[in-house]
N, C-alpha and C. Protein backbone atom coordinates (compact mmCIF):
# COMPACT_ATOMS: atom_id res chain seq x y z
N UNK A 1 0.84 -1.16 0.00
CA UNK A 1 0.00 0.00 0.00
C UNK A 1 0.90 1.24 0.00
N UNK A 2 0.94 2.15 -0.96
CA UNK A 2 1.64 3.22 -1.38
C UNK A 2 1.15 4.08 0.28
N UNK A 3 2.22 4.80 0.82
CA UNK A 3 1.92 5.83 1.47
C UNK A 3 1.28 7.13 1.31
N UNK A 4 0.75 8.25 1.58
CA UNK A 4 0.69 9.28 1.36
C UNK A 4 2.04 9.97 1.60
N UNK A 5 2.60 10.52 0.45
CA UNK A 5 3.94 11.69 1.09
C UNK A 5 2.58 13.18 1.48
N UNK A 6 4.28 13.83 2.67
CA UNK A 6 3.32 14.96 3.11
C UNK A 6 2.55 16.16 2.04
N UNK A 7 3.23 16.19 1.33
CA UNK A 7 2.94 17.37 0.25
C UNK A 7 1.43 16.90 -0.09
N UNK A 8 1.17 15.54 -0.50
CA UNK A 8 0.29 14.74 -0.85
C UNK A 8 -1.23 15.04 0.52
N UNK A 9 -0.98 15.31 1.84
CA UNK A 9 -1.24 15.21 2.76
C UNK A 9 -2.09 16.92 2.61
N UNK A 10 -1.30 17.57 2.29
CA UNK A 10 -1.31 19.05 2.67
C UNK A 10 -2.25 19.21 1.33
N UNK A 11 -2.20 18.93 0.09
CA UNK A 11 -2.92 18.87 -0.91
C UNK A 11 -4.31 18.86 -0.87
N UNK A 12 -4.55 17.49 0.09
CA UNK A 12 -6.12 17.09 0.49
C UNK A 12 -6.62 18.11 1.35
N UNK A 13 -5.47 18.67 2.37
CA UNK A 13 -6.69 19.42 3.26
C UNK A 13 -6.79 20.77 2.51
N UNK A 14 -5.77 21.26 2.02
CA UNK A 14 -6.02 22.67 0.92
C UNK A 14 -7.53 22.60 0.33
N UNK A 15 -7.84 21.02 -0.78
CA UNK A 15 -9.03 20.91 -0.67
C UNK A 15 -10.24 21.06 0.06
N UNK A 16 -9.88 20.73 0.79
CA UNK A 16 -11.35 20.14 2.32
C UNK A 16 -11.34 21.57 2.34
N UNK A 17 -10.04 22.42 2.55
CA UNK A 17 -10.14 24.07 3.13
C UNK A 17 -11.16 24.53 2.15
N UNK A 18 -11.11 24.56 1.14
CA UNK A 18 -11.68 25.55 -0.39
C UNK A 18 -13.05 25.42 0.06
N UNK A 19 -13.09 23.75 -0.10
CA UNK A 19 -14.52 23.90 -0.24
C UNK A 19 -15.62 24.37 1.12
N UNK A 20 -14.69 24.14 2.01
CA UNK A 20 -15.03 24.54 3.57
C UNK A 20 -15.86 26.13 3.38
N UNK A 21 -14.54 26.88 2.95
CA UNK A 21 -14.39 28.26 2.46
C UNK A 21 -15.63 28.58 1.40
N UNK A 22 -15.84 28.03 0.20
CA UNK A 22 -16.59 27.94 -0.47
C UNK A 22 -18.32 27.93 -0.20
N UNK A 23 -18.62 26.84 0.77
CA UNK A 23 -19.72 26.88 1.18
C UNK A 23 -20.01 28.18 1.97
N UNK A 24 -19.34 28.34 2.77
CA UNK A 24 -19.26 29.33 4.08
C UNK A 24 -19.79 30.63 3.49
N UNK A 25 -19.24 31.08 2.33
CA UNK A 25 -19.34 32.15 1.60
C UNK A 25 -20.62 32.27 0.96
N UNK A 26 -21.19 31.04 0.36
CA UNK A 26 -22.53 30.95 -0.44
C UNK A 26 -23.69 30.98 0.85
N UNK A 27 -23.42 30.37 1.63
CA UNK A 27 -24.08 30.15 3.08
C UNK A 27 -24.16 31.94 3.67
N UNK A 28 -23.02 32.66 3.30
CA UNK A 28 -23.26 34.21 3.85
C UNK A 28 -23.77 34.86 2.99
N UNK A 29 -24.00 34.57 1.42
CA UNK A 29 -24.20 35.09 0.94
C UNK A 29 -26.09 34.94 0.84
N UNK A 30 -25.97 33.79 1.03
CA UNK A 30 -27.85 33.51 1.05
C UNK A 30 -28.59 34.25 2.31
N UNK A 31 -27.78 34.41 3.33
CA UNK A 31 -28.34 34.89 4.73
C UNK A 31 -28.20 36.37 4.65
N UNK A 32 -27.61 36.85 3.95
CA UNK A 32 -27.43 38.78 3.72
C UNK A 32 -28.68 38.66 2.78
N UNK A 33 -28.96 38.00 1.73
CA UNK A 33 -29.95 37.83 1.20
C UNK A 33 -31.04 37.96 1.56
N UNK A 34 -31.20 36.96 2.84
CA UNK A 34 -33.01 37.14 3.61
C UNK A 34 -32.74 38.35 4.49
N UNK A 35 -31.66 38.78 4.42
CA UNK A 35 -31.81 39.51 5.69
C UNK A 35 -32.03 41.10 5.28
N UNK A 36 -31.90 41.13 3.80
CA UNK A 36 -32.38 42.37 2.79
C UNK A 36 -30.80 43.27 2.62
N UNK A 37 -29.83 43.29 2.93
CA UNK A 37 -28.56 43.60 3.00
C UNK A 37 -28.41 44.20 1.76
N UNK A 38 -28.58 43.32 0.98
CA UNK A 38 -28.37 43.91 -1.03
C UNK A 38 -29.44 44.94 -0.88
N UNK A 39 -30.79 44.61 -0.75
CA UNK A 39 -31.61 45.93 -0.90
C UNK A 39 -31.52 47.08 -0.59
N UNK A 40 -30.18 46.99 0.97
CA UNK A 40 -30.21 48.62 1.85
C UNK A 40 -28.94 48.77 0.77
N UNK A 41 -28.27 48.09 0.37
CA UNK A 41 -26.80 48.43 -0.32
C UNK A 41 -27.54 49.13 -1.61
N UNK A 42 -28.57 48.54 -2.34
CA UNK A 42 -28.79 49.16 -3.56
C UNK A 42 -29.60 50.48 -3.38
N UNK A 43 -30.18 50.15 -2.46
CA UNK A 43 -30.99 51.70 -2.13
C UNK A 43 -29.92 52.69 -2.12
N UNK A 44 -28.70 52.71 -0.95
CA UNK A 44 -27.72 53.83 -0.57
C UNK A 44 -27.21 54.20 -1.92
N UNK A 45 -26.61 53.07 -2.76
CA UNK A 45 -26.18 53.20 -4.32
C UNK A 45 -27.46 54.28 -4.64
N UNK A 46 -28.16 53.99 -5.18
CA UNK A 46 -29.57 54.64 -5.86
C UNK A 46 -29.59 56.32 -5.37
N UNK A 47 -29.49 56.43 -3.98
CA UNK A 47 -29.73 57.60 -3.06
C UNK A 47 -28.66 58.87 -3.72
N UNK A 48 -27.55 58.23 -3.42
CA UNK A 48 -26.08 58.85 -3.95
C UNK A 48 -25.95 58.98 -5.38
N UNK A 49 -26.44 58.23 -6.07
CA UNK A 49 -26.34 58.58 -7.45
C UNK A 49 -27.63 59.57 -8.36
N UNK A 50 -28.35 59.58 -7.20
CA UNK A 50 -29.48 60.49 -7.56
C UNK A 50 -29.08 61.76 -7.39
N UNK A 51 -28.37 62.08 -5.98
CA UNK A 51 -27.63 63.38 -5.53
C UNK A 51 -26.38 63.41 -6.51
N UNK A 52 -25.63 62.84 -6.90
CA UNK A 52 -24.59 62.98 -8.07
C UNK A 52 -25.72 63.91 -9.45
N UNK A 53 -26.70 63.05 -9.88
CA UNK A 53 -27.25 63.13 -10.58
C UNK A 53 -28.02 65.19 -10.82
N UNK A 54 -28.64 65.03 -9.38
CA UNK A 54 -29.10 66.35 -9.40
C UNK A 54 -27.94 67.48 -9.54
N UNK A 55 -26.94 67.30 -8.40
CA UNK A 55 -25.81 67.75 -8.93
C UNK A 55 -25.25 68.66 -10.13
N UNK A 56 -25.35 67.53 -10.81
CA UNK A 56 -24.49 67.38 -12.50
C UNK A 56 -25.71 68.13 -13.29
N UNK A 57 -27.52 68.20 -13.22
CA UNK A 57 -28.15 68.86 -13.92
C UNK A 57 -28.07 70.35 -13.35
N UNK A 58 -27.41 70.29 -11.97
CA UNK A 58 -27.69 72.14 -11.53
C UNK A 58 -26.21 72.69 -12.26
N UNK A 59 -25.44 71.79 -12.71
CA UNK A 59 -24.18 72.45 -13.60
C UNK A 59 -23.00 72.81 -12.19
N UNK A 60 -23.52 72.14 -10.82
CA UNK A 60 -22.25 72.48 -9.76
C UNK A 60 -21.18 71.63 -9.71
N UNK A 61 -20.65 71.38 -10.14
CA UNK A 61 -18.94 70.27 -10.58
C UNK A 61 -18.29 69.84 -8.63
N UNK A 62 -18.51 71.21 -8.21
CA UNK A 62 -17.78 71.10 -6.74
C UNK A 62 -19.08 70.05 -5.35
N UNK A 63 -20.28 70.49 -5.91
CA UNK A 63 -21.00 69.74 -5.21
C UNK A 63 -21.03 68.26 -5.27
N UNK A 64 -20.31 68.06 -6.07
CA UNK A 64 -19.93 66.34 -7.02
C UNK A 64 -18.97 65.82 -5.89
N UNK A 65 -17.96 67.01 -5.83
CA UNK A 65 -17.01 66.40 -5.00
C UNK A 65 -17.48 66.73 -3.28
N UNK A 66 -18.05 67.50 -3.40
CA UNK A 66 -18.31 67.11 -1.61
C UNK A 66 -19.30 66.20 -1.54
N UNK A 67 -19.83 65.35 -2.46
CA UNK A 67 -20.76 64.47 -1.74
C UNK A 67 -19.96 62.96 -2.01
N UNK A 68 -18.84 63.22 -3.43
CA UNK A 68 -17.84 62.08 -3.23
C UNK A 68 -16.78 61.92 -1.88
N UNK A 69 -16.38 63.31 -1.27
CA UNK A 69 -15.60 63.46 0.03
C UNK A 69 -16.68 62.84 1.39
N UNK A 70 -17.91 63.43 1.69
CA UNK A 70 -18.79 62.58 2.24
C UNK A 70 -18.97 61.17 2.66
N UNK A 71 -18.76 60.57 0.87
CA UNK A 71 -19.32 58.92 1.27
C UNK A 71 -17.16 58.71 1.93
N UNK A 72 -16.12 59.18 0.66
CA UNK A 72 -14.88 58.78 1.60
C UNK A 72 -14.59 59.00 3.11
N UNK A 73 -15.40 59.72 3.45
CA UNK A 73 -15.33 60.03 5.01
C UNK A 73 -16.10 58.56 5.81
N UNK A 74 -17.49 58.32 5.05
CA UNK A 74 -18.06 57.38 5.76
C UNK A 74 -17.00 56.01 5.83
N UNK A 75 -16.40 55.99 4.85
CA UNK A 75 -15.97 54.56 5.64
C UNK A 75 -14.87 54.76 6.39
C-alpha cells in the first residue's frame, strides 16, 4: 500500500479548506440575502447617485465632490 507523502497530505486538506471556504461564503451570501442587505446596499447606491445626478443637472462640478468626500469620510 503506497503511502501518502506529506505534500500529498497538505494537498487534500487545501481541498477540504476551499470547499469549507466555499460553502461558508454561499451560506453568507444567502443569509445577507433574507436579511435584505443587497436591498439597503442598492438603495444607498440609488440615493447617492441620484444626488450625483441632481448635482451634475444644476451644472455644480464642486458639489460632485463634496458628496464624493462625504461617502470617503463614511468609511
Amino acid at each position: 500500500m503506497d503511502k501518502l507523502s506529506f505534500k500529498d497530505k497538505m494537498e487534500i486538506m487545501e481541498a477540504i479548506c476551499t470547499i469549507i471556504v466555499s460553502v461558508m461564503a454561499i451560506w453568507g451570501t444567502v443569509v445577507a440575502w433574507e436579511n435584505g442587505f443587497w436591498h439597503k446596499i442598492k438603495h444607498i447606491a440609488d440615493h447617492v447617485h441620484a444626488q450625483i445626478e441632481a448635482e451634475e443637472q444644476s451644472g455644480r462640478e464642486d458639489g460632485i465632490a463634496k458628496i464624493i468626500d462625504t461617502v470617503k469620510k463614511a468609511e
